[in-house]
PDB file of N, CA and C in Angstrom:
ATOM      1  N   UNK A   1      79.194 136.304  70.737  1.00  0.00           N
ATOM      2  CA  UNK A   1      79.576 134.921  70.580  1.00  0.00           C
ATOM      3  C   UNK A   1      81.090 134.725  70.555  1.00  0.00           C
ATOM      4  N   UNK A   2      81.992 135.735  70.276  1.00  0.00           N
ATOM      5  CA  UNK A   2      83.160 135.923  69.730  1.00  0.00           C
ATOM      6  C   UNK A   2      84.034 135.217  71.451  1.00  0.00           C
ATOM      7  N   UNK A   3      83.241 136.463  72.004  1.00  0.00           N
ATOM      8  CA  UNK A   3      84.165 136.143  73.731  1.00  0.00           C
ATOM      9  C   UNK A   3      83.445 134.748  74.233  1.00  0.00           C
ATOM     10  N   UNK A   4      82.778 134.022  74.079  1.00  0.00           N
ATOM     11  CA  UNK A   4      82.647 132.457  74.717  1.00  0.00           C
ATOM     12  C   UNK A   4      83.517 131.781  73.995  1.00  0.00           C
ATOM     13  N   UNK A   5      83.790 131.821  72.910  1.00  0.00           N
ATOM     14  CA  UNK A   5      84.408 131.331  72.237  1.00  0.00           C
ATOM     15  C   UNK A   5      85.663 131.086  72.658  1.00  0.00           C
ATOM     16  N   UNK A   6      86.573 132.739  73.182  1.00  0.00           N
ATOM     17  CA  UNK A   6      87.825 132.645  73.359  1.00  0.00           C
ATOM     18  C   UNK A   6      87.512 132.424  74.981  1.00  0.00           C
ATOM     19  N   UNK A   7      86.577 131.913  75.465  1.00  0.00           N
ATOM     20  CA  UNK A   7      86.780 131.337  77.151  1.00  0.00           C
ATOM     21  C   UNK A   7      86.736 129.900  77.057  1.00  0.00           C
ATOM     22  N   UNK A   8      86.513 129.108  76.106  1.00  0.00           N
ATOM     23  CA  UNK A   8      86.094 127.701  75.383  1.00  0.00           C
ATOM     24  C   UNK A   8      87.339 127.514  76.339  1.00  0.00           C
ATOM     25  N   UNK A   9      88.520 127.499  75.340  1.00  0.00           N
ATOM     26  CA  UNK A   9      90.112 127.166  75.754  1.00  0.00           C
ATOM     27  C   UNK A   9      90.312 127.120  77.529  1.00  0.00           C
ATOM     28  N   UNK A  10      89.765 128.511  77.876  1.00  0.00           N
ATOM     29  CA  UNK A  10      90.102 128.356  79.285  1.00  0.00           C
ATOM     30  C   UNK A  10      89.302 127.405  80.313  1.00  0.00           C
ATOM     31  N   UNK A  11      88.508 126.994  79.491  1.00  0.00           N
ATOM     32  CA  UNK A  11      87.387 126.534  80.480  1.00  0.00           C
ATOM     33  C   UNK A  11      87.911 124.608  80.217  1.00  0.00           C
ATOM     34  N   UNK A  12      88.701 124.542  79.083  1.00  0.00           N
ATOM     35  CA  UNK A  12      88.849 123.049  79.023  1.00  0.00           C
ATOM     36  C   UNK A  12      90.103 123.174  79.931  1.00  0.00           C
ATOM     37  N   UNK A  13      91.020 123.503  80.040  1.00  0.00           N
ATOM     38  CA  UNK A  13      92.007 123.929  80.753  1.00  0.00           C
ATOM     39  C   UNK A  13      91.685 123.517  82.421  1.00  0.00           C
ATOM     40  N   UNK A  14      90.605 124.400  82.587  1.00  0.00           N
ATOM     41  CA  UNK A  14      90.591 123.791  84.122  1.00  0.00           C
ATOM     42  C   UNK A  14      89.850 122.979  84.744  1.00  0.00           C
ATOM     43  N   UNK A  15      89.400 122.175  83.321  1.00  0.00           N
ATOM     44  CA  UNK A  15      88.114 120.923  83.488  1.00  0.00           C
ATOM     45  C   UNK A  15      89.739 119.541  83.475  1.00  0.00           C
ATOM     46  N   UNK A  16      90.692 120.146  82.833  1.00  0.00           N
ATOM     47  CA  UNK A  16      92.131 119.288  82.797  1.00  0.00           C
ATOM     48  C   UNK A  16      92.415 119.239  84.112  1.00  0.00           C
ATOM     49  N   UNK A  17      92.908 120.353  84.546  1.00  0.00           N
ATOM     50  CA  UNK A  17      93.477 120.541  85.644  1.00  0.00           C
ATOM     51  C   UNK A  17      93.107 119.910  86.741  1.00  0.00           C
ATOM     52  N   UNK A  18      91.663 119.898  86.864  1.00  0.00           N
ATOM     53  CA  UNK A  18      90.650 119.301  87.943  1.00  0.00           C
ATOM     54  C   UNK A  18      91.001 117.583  87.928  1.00  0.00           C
ATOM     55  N   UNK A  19      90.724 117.268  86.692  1.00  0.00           N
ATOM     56  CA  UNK A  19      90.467 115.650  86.653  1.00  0.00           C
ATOM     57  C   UNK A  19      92.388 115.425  86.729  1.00  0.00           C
ATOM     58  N   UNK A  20      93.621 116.149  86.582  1.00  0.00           N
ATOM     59  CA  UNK A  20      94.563 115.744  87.096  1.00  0.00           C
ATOM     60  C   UNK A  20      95.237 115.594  88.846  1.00  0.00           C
ATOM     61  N   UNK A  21      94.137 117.005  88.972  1.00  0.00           N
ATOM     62  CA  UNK A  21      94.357 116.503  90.169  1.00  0.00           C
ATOM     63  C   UNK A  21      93.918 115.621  91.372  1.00  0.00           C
ATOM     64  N   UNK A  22      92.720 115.245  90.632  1.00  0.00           N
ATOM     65  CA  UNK A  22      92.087 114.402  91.174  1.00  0.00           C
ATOM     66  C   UNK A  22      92.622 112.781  90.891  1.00  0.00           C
ATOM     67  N   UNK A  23      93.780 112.698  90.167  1.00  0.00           N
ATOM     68  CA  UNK A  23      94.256 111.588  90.127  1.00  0.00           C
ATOM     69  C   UNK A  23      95.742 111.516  90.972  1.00  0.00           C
ATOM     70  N   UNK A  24      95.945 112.313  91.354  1.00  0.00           N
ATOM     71  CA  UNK A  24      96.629 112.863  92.652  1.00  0.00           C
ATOM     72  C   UNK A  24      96.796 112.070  94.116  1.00  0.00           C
ATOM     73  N   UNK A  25      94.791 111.879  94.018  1.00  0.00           N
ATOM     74  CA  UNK A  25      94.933 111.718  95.389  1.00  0.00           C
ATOM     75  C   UNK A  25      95.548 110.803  96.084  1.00  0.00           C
ATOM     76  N   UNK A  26      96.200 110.339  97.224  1.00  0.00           N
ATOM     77  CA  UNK A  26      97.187 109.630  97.479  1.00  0.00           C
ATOM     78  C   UNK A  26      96.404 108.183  98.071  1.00  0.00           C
ATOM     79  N   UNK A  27      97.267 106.900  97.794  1.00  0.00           N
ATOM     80  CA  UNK A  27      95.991 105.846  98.144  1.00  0.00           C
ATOM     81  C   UNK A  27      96.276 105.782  99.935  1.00  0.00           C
ATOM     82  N   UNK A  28      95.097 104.924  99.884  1.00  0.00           N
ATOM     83  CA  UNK A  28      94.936 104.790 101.093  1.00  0.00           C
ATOM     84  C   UNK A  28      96.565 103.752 102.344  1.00  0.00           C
ATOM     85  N   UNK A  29      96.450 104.801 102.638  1.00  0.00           N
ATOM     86  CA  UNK A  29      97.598 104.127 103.741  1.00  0.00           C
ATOM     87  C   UNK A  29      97.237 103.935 105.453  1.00  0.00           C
ATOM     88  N   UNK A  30      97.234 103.227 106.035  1.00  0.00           N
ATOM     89  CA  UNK A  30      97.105 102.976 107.604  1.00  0.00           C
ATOM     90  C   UNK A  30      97.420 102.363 108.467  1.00  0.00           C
ATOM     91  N   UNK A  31      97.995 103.560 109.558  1.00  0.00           N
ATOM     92  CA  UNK A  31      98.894 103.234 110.940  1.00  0.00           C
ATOM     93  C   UNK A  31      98.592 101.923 111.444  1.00  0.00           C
ATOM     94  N   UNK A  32      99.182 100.944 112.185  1.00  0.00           N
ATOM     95  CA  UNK A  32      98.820 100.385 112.832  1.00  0.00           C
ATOM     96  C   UNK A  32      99.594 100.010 114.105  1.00  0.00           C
ATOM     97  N   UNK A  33      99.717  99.715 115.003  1.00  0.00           N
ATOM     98  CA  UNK A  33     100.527  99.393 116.017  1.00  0.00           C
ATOM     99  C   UNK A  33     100.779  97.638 116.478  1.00  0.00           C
ATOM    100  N   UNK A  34     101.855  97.447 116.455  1.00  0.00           N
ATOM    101  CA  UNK A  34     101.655  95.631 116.824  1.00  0.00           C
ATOM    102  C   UNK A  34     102.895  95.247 117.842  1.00  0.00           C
ATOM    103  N   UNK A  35     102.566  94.592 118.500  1.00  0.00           N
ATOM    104  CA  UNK A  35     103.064  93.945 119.389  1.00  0.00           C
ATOM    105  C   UNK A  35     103.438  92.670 119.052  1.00  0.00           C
ATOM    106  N   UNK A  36     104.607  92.371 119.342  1.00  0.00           N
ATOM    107  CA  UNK A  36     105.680  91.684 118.670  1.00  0.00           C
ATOM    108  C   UNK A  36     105.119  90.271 120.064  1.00  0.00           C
ATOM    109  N   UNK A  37     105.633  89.226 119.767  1.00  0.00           N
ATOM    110  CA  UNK A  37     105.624  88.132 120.653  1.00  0.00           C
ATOM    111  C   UNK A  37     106.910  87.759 121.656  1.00  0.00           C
ATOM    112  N   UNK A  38     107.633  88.534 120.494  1.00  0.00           N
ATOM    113  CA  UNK A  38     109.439  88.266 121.807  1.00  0.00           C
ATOM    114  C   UNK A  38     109.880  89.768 121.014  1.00  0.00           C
ATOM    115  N   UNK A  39     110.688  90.078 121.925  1.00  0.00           N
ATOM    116  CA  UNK A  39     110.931  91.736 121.869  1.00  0.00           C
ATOM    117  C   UNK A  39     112.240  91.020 120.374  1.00  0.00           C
ATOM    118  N   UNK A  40     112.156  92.733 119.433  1.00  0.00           N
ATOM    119  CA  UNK A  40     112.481  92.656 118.291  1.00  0.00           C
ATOM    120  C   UNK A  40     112.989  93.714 118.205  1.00  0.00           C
ATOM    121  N   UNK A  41     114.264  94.038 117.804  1.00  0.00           N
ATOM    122  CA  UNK A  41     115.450  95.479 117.369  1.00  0.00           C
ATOM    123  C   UNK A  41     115.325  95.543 116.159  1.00  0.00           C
ATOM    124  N   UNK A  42     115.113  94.353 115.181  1.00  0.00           N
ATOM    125  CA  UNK A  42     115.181  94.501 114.047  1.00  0.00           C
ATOM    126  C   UNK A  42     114.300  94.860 113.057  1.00  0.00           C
ATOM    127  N   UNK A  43     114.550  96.322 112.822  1.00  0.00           N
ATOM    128  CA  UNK A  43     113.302  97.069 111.509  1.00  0.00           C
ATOM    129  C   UNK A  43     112.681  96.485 110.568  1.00  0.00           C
ATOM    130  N   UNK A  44     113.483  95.669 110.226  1.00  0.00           N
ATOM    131  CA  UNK A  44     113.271  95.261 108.515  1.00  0.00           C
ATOM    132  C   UNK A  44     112.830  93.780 109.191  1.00  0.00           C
ATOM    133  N   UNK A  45     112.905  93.072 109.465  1.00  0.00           N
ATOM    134  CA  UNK A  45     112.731  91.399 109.803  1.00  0.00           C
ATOM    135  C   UNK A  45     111.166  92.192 110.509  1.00  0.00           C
ATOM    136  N   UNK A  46     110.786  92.932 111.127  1.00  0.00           N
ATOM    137  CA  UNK A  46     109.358  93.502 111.411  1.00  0.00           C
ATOM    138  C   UNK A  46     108.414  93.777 110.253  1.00  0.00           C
ATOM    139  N   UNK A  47     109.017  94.935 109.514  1.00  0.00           N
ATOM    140  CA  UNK A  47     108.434  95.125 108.449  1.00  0.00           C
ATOM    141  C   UNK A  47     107.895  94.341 107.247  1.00  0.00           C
ATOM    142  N   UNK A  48     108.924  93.295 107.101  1.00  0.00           N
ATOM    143  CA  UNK A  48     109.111  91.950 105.908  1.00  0.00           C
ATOM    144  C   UNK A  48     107.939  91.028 106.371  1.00  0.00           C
ATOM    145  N   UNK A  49     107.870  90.644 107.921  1.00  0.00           N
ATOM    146  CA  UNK A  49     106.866  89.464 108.211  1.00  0.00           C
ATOM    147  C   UNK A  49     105.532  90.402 108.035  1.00  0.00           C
ATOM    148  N   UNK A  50     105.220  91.360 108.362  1.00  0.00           N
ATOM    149  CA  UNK A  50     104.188  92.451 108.225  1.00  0.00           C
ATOM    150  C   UNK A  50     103.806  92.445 106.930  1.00  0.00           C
ATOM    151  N   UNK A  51     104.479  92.898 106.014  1.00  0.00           N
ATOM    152  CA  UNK A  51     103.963  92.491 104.749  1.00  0.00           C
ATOM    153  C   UNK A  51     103.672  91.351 104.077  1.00  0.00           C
ATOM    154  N   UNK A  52     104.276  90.371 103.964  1.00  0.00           N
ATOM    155  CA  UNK A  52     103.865  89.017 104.007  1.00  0.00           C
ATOM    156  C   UNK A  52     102.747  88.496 104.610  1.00  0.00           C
ATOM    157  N   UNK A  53     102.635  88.409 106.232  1.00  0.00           N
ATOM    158  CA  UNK A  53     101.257  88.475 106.389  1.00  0.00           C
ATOM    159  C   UNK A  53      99.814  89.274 105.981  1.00  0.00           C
ATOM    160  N   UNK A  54     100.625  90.811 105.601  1.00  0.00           N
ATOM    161  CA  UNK A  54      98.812  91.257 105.836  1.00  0.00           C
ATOM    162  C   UNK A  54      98.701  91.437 104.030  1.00  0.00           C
ATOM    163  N   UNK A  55      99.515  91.116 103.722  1.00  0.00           N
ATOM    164  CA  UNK A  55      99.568  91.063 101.961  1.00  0.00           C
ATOM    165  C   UNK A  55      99.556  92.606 101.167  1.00  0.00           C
ATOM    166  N   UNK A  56     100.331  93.506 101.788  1.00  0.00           N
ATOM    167  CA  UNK A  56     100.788  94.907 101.242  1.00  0.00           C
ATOM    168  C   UNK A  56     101.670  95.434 101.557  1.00  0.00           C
ATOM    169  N   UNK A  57     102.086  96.077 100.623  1.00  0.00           N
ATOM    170  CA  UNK A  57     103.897  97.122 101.558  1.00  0.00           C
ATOM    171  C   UNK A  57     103.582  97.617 102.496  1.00  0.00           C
ATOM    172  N   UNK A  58     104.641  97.226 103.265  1.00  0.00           N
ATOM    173  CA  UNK A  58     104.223  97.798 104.879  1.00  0.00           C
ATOM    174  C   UNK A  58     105.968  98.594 104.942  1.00  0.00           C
ATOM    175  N   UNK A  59     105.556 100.016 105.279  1.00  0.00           N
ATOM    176  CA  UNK A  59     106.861 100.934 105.937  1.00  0.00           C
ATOM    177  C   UNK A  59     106.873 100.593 107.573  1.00  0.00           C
ATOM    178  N   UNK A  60     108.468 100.064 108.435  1.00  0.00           N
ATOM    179  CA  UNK A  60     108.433 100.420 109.356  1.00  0.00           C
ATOM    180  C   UNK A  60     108.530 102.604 109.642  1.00  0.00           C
ATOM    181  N   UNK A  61     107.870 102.659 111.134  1.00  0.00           N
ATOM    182  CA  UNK A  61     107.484 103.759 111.446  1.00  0.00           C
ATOM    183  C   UNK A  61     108.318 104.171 112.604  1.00  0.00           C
ATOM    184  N   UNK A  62     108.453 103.412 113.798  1.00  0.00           N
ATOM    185  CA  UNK A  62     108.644 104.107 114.789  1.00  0.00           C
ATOM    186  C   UNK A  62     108.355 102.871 115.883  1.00  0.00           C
ATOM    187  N   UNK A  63     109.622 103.070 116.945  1.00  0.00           N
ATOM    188  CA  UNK A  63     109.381 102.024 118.047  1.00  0.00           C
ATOM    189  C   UNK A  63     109.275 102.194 119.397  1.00  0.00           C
ATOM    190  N   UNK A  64     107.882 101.679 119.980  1.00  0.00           N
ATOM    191  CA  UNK A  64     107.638 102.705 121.450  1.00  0.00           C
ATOM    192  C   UNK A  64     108.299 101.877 122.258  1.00  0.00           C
ATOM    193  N   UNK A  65     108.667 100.421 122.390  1.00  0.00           N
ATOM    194  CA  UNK A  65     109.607  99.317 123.022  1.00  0.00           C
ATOM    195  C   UNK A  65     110.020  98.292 122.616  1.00  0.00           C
ATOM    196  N   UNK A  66     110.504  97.440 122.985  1.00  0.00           N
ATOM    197  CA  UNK A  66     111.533  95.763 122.445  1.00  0.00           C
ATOM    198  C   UNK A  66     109.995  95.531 121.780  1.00  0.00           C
ATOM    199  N   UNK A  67     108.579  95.539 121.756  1.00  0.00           N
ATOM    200  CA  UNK A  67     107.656  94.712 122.005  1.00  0.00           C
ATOM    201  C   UNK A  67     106.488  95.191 120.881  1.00  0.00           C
ATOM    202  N   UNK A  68     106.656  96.759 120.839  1.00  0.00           N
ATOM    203  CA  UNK A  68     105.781  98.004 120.527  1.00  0.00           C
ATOM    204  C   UNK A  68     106.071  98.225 119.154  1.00  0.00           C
ATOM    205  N   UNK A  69     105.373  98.763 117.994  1.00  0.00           N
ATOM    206  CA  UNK A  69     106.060  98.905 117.041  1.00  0.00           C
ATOM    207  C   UNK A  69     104.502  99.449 116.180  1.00  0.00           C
ATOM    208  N   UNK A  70     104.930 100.856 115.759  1.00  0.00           N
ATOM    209  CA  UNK A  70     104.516 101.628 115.084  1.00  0.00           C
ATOM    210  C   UNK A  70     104.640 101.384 112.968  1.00  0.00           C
ATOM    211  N   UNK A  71     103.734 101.089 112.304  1.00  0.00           N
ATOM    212  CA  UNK A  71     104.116 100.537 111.179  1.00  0.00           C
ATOM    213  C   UNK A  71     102.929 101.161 109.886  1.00  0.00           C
ATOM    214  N   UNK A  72     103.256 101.011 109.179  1.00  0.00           N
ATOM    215  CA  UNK A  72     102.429 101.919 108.041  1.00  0.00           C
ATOM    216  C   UNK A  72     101.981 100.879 106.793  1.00  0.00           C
ATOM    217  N   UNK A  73     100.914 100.880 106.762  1.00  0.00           N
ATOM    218  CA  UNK A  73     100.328  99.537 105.524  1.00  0.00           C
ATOM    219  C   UNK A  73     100.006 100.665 104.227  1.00  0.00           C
ATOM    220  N   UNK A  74     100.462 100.079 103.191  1.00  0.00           N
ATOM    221  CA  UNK A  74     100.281 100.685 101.968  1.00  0.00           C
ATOM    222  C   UNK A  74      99.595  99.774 101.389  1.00  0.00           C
ATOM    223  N   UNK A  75      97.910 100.327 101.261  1.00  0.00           N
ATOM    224  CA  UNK A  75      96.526  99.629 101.057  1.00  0.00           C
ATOM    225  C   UNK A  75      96.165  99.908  99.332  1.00  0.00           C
ATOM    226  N   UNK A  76      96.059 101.120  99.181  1.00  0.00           N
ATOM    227  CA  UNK A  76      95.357 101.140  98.088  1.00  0.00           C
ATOM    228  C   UNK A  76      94.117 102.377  98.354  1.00  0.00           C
ATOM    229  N   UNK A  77      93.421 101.281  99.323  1.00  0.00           N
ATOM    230  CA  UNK A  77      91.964 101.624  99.709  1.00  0.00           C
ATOM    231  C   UNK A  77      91.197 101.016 100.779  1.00  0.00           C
ATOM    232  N   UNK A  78      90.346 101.781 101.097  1.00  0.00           N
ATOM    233  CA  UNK A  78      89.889 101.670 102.688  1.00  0.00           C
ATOM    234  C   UNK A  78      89.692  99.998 102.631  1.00  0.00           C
ATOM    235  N   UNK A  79      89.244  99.580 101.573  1.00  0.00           N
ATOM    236  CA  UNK A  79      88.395  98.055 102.038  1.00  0.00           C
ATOM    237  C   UNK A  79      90.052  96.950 101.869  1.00  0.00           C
ATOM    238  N   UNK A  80      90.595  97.321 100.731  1.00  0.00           N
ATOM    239  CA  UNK A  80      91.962  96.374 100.812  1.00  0.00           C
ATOM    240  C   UNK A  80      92.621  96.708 102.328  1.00  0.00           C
ATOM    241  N   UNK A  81      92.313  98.065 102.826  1.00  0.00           N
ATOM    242  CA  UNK A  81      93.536  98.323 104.490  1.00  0.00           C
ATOM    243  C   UNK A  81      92.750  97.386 105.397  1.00  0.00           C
ATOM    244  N   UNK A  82      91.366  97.460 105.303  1.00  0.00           N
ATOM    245  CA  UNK A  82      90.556  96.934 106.329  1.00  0.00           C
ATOM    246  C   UNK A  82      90.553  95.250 106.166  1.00  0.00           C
ATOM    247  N   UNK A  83      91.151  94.309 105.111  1.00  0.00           N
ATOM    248  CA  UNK A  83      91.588  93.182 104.807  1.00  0.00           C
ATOM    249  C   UNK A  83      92.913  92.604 105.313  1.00  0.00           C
ATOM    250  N   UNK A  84      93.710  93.906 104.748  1.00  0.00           N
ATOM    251  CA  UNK A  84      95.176  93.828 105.336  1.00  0.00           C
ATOM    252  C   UNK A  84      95.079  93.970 106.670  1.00  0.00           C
ATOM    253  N   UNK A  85      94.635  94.444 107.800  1.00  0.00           N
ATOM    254  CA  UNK A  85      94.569  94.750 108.769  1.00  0.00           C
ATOM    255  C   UNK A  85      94.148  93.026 109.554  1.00  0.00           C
ATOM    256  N   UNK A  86      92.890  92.784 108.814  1.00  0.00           N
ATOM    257  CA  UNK A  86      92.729  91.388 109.672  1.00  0.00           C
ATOM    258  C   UNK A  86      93.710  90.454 109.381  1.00  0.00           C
ATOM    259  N   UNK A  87      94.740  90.121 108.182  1.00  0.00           N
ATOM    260  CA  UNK A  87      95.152  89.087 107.781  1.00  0.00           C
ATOM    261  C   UNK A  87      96.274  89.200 108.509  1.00  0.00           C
ATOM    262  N   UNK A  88      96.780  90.483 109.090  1.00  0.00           N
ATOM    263  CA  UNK A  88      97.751  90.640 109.740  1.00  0.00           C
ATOM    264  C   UNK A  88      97.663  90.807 111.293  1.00  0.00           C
ATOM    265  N   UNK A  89      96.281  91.080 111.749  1.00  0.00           N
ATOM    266  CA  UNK A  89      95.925  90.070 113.217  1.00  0.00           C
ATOM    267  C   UNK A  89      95.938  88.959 113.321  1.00  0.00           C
ATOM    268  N   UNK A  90      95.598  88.070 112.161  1.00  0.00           N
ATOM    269  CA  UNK A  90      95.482  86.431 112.062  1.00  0.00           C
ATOM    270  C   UNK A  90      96.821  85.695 112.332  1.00  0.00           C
ATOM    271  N   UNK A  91      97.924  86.819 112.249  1.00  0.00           N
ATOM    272  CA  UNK A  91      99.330  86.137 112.044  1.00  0.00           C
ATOM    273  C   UNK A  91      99.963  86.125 113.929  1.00  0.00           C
ATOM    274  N   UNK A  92      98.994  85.374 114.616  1.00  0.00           N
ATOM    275  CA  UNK A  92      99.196  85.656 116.122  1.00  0.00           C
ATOM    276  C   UNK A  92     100.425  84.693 116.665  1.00  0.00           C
ATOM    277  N   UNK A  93     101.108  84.094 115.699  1.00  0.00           N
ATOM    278  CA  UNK A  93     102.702  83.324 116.005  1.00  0.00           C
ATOM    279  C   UNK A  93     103.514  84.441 115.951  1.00  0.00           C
ATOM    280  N   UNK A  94     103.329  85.136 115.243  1.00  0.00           N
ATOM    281  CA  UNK A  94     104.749  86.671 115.421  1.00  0.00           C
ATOM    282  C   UNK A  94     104.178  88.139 116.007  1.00  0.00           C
ATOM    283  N   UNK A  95     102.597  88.044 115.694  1.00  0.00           N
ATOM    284  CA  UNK A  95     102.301  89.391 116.382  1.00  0.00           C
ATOM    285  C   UNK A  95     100.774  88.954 117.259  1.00  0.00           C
ATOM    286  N   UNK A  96     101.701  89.680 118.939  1.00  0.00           N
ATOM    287  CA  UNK A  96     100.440  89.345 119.524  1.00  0.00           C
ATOM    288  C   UNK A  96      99.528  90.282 119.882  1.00  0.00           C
ATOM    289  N   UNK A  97      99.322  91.252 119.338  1.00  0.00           N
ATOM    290  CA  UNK A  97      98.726  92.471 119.237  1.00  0.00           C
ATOM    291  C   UNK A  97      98.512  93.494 117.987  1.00  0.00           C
ATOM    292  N   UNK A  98      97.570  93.340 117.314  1.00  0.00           N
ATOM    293  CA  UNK A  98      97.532  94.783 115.598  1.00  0.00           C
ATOM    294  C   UNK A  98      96.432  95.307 115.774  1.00  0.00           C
ATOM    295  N   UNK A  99      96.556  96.436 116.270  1.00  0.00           N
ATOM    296  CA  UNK A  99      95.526  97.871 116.520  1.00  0.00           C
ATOM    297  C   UNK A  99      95.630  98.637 115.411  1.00  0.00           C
ATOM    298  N   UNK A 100      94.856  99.117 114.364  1.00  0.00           N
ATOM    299  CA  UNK A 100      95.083 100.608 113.950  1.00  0.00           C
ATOM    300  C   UNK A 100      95.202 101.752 115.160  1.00  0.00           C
ATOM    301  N   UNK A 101      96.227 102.290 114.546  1.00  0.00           N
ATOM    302  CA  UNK A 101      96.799 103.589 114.948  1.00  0.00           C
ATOM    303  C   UNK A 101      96.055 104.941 114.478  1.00  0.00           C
ATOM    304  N   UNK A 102      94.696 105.229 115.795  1.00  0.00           N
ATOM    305  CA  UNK A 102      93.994 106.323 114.845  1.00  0.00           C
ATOM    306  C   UNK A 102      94.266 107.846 115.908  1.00  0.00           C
ATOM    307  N   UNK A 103      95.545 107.859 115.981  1.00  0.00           N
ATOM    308  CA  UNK A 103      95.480 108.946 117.089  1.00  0.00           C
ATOM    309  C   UNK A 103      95.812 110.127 115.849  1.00  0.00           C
ATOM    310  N   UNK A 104      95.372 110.985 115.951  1.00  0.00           N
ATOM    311  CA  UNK A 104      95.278 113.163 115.270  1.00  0.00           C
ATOM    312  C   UNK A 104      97.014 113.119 115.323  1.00  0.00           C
ATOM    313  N   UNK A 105      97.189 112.753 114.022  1.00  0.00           N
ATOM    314  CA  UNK A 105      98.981 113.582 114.281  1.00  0.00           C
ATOM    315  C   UNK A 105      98.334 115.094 113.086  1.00  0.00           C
ATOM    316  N   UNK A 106      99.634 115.929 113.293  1.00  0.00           N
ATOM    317  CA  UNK A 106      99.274 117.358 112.685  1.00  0.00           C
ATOM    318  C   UNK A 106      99.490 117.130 111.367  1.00  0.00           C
ATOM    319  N   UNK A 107      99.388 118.215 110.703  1.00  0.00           N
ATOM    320  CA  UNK A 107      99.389 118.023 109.137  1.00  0.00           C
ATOM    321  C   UNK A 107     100.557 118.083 108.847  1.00  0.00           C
ATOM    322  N   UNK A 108     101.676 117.687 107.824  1.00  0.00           N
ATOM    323  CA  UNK A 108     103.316 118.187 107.798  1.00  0.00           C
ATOM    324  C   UNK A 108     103.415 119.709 108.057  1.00  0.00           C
ATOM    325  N   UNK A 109     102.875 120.250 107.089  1.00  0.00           N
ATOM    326  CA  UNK A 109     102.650 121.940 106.777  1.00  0.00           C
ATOM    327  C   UNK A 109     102.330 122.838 108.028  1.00  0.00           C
ATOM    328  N   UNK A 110     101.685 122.559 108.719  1.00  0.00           N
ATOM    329  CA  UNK A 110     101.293 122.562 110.316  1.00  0.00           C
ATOM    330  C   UNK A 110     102.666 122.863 111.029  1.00  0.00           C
ATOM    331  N   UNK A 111     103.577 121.597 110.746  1.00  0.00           N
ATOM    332  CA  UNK A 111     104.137 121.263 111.889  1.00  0.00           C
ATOM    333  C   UNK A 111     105.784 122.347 111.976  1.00  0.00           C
ATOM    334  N   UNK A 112     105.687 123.560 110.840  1.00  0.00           N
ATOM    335  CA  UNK A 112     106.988 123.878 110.451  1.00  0.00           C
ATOM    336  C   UNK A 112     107.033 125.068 111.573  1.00  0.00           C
ATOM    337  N   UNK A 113     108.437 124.926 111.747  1.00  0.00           N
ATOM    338  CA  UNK A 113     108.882 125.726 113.037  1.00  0.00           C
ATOM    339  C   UNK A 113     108.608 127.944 113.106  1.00  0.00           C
ATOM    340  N   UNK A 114     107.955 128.380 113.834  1.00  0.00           N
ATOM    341  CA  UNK A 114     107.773 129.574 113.275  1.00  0.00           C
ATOM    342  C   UNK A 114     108.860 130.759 113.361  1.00  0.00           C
TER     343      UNK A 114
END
């Protein structure tokens, strides 16, 4: 009985560990791509109407032309991204195009030079 005893400790230990890391997990975030209505240079005046419309922090990402524009919605969770996503198709005076962006990019860790 002596040795369960002294595994008690270890065993709450990684019943901790577990439920911390499980609060870890990172919320839901998703790509989307939008097409601007008149070509746009400006990052932030993209990003700002983006959030405003789809009602979450939105990171600009990356720009494929004047028109094209790669952008990142900070959701929470699948059903708030999948909300944000329509409210920010609905906004068809500044964007005439919002696709999620579901193309396989690599993992960071993946991507380090050998």
């Amino acid at each position: 009985m002596p040795r369960v005893a002294s595994l008690l400790p270890l065993a709450l230990c990684a019943g901790l560990a577990a439920c911390a890391a499980a609060d870890r997990t990172p919320p839901a975030e998703w790509r989307v791509l939008v097409k601007t209505t008149q070509p746009h240079n400006d990052t932030a005046v993209i990003a700002q109407r983006a959030s405003r419309a789809s009602g979450v922090p939105v990171r600009y990402v990356t720009a494929a032309s004047p028109q094209w524009h790669g952008l990142s919605l900070a959701c929470g969770d699948e059903a708030r991204c999948a909300a944000a996503l329509q409210r920010l198709q609905a906004d068809t005076a500044f964007f005439e195009a919002v696709q999620r962006d579901e193309r396989r990019r690599p993992h960071p860790a993946s991507s380090s030079p050998s």
